[in-house]
C-alpha atoms as a PDB file:
ATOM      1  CA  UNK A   1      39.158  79.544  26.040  1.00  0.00           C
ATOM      2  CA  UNK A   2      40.931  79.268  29.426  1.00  0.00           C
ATOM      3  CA  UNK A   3      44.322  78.713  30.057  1.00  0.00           C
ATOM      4  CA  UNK A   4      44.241  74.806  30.721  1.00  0.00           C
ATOM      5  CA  UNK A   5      42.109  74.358  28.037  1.00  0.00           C
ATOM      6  CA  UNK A   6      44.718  75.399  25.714  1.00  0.00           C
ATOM      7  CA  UNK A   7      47.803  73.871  27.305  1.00  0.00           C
ATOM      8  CA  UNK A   8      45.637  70.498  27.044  1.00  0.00           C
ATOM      9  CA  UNK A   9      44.352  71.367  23.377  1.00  0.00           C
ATOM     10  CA  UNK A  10      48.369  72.293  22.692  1.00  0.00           C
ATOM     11  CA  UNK A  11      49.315  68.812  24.113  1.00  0.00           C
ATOM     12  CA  UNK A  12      46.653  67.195  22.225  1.00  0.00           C
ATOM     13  CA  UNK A  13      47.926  68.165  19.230  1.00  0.00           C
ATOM     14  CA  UNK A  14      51.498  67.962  19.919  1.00  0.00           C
ATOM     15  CA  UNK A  15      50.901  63.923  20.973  1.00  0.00           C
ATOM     16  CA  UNK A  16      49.385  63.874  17.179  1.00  0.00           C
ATOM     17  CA  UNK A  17      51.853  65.362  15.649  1.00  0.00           C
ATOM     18  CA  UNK A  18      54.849  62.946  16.713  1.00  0.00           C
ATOM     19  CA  UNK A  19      52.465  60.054  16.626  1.00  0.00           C
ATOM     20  CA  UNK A  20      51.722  60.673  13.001  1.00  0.00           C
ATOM     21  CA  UNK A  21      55.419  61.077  12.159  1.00  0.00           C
ATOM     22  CA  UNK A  22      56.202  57.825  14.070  1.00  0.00           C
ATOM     23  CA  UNK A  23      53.394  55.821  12.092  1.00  0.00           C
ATOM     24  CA  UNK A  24      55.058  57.478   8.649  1.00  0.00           C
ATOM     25  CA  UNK A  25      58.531  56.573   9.869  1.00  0.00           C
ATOM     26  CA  UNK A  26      57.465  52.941  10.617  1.00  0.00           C
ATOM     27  CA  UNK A  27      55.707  52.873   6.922  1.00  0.00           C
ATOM     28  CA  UNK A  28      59.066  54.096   5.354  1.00  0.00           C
ATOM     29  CA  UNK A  29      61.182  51.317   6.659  1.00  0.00           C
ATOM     30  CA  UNK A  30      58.807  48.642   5.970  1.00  0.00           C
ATOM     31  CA  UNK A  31      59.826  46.388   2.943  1.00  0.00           C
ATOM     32  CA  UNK A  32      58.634  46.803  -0.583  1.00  0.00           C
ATOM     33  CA  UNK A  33      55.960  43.847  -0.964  1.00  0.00           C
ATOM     34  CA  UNK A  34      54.708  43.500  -4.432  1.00  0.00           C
ATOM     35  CA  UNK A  35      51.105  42.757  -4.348  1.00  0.00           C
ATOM     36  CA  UNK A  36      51.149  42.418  -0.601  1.00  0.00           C
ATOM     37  CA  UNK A  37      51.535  46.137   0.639  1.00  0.00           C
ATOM     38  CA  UNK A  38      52.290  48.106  -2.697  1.00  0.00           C
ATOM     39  CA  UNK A  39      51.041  48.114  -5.960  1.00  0.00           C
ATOM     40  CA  UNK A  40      52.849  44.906  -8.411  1.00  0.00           C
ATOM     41  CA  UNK A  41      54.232  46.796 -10.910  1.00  0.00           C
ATOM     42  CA  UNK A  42      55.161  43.938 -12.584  1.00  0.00           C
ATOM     43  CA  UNK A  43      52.381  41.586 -12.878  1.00  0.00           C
ATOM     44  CA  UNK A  44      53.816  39.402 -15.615  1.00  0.00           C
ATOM     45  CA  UNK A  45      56.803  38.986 -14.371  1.00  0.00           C
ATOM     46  CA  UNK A  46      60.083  38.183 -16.527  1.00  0.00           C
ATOM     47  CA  UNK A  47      58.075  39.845 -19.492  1.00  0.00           C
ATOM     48  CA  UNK A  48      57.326  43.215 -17.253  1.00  0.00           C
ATOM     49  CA  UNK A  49      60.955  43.662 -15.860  1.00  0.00           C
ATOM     50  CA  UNK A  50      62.627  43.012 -18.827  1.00  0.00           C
ATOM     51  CA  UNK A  51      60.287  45.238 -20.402  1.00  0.00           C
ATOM     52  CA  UNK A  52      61.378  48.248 -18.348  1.00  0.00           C
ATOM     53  CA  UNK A  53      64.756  47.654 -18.414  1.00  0.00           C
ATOM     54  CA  UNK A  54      64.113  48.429 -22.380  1.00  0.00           C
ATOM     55  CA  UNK A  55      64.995  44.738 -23.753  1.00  0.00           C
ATOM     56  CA  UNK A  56      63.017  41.777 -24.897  1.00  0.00           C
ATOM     57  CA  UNK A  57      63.306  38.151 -22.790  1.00  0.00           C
ATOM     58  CA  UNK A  58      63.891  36.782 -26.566  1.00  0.00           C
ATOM     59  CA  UNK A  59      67.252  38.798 -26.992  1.00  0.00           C
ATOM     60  CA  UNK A  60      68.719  36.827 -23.561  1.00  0.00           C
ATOM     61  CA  UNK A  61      67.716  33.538 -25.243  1.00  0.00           C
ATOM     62  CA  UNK A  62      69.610  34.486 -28.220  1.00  0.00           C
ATOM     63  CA  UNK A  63      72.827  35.655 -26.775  1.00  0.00           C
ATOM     64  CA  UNK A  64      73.058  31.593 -25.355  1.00  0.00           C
ATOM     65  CA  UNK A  65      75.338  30.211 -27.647  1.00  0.00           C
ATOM     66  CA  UNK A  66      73.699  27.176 -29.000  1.00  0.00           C
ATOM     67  CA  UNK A  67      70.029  27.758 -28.043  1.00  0.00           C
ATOM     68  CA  UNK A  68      67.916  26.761 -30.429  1.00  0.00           C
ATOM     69  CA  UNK A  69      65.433  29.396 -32.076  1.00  0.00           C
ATOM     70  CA  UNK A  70      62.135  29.516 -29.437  1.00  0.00           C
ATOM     71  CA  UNK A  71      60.043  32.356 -31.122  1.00  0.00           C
ATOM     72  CA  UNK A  72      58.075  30.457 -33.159  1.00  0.00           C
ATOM     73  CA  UNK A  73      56.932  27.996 -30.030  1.00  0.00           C
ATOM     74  CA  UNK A  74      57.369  29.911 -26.934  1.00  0.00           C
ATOM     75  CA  UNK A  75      53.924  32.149 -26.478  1.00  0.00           C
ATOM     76  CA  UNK A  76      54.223  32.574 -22.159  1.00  0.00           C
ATOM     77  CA  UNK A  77      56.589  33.530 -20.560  1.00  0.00           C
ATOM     78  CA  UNK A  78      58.530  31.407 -18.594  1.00  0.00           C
ATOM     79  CA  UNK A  79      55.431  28.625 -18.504  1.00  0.00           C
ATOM     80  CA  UNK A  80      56.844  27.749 -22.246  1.00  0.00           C
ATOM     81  CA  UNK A  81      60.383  27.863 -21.076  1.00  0.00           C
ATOM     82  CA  UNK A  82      59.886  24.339 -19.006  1.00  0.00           C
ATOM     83  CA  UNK A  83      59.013  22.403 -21.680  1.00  0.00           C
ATOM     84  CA  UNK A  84      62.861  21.936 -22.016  1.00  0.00           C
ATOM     85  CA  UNK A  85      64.070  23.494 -18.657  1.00  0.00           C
ATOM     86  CA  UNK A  86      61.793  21.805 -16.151  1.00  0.00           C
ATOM     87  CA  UNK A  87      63.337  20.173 -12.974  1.00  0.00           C
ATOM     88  CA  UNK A  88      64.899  17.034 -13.815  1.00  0.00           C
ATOM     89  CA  UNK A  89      64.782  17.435 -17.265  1.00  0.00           C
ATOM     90  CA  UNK A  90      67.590  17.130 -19.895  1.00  0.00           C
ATOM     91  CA  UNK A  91      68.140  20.933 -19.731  1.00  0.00           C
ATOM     92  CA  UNK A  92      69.516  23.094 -16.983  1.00  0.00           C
ATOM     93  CA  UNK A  93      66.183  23.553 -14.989  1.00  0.00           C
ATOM     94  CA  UNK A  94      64.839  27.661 -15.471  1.00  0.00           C
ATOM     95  CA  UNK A  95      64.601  28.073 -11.835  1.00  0.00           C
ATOM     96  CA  UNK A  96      68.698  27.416 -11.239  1.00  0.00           C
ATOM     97  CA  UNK A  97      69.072  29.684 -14.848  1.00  0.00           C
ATOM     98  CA  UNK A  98      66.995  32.816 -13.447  1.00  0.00           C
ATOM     99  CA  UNK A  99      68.313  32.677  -9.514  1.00  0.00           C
ATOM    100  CA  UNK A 100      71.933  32.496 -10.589  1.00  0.00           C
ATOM    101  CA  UNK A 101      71.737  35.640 -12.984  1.00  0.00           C
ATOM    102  CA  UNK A 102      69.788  37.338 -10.809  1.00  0.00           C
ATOM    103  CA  UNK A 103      71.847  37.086  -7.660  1.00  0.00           C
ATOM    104  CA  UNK A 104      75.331  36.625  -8.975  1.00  0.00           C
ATOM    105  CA  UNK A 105      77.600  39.819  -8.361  1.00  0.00           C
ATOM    106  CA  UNK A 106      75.785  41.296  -6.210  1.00  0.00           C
ATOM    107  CA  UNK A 107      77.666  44.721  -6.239  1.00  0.00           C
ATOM    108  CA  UNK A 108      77.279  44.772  -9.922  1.00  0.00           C
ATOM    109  CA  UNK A 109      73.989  43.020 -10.252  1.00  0.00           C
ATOM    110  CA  UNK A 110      71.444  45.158 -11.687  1.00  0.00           C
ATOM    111  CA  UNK A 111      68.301  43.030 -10.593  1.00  0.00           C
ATOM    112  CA  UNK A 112      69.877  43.428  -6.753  1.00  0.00           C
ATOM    113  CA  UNK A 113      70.220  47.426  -7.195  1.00  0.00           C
ATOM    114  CA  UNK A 114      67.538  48.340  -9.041  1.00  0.00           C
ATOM    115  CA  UNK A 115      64.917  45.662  -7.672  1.00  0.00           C
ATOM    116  CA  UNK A 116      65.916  45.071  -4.170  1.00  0.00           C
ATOM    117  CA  UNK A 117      66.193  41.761  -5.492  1.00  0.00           C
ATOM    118  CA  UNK A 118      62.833  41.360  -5.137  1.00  0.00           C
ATOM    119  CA  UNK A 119      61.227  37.617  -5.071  1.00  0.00           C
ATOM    120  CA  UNK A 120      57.939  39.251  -5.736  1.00  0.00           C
ATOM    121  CA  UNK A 121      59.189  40.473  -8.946  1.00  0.00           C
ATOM    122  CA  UNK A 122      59.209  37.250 -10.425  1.00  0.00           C
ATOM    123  CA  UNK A 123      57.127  35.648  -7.987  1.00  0.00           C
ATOM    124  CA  UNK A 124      53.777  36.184  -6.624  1.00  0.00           C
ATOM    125  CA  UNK A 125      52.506  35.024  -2.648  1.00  0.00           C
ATOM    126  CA  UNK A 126      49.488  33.298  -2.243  1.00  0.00           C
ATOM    127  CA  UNK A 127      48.407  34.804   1.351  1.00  0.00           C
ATOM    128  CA  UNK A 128      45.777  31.772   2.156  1.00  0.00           C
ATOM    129  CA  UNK A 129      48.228  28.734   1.219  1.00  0.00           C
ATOM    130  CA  UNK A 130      51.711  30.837   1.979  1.00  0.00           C
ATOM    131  CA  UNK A 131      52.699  29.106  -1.302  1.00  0.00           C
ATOM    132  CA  UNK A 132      54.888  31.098  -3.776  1.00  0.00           C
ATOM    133  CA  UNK A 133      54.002  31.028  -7.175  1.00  0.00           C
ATOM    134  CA  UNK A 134      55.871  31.901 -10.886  1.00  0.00           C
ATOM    135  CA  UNK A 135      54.456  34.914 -12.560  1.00  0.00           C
ATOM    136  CA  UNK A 136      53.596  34.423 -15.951  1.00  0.00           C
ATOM    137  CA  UNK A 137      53.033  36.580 -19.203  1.00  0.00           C
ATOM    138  CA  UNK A 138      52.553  36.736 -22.720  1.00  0.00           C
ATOM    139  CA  UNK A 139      55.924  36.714 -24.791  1.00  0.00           C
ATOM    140  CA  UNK A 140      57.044  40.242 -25.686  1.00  0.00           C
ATOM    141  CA  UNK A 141      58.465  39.739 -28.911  1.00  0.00           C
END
């Protein structure tokens, strides 16, 4: 090989090098998408996270003093939930109940420190209408 050759074939791969590492810095600061550009780890939503966090949507129901006993009747998870908390019902509607707990104290919050805070967690995107869209799944109880 002559001498040019290498100095190009050394700034060849030098130029690959640092491009690489800028494509892998630009992939590390880009934002955790469930179902979008990483894997949705929790599919089903309230009944997934909860899951992991090693306790049952059922024993948050039951620590609200005065709510009736919704074993028995509630088989999805939170689809069952609106038949008494739907917008405009008698009922505090679900989606004021789940954004409050999830985003009040946010330094103390674990659904902001653990999850980013995630919409996607409990939400999924629908990429053709941009609409967003509450996941769903059997009860886990």
């Amino acid at each position: 090989m002559n001498r040019n050759f290498r100095i190009l074939y050394v700034f060849v791969v030098l130029v690959l090098i640092l491009t690489g590492s800028q494509l892998l810095m630009a992939q590390s600061n880009a934002p955790l998408l469930l179902g979008i550009n990483a894997k949705d780890t929790f599919p089903n939503g309230c009944v997934d996270c909860h899951k992991a966090a090693g306790s049952k949507v059922i024993d948050l129901v039951k620590k609200v003093s005065g709510h009736p006993d919704v074993a028995p009747i509630v088989k999805v998870v939170p689809k069952d939930c609106l038949m008494c908390h739907k917008q405009g019902g008698a009922s505090v509607a679900f989606n004021l109940i789940s954004h409050k707990s999830h985003y009040e104290n946010p330094k103390g919050n674990t659904f902001i420190a653990n999850y980013q805070g995630s919409c996607l967690s409990c939400h999924s995107l629908d990429l053709a209408s941009g609409k967003m869209i509450g996941k769903n799944g059997n009860k886990n109880w």
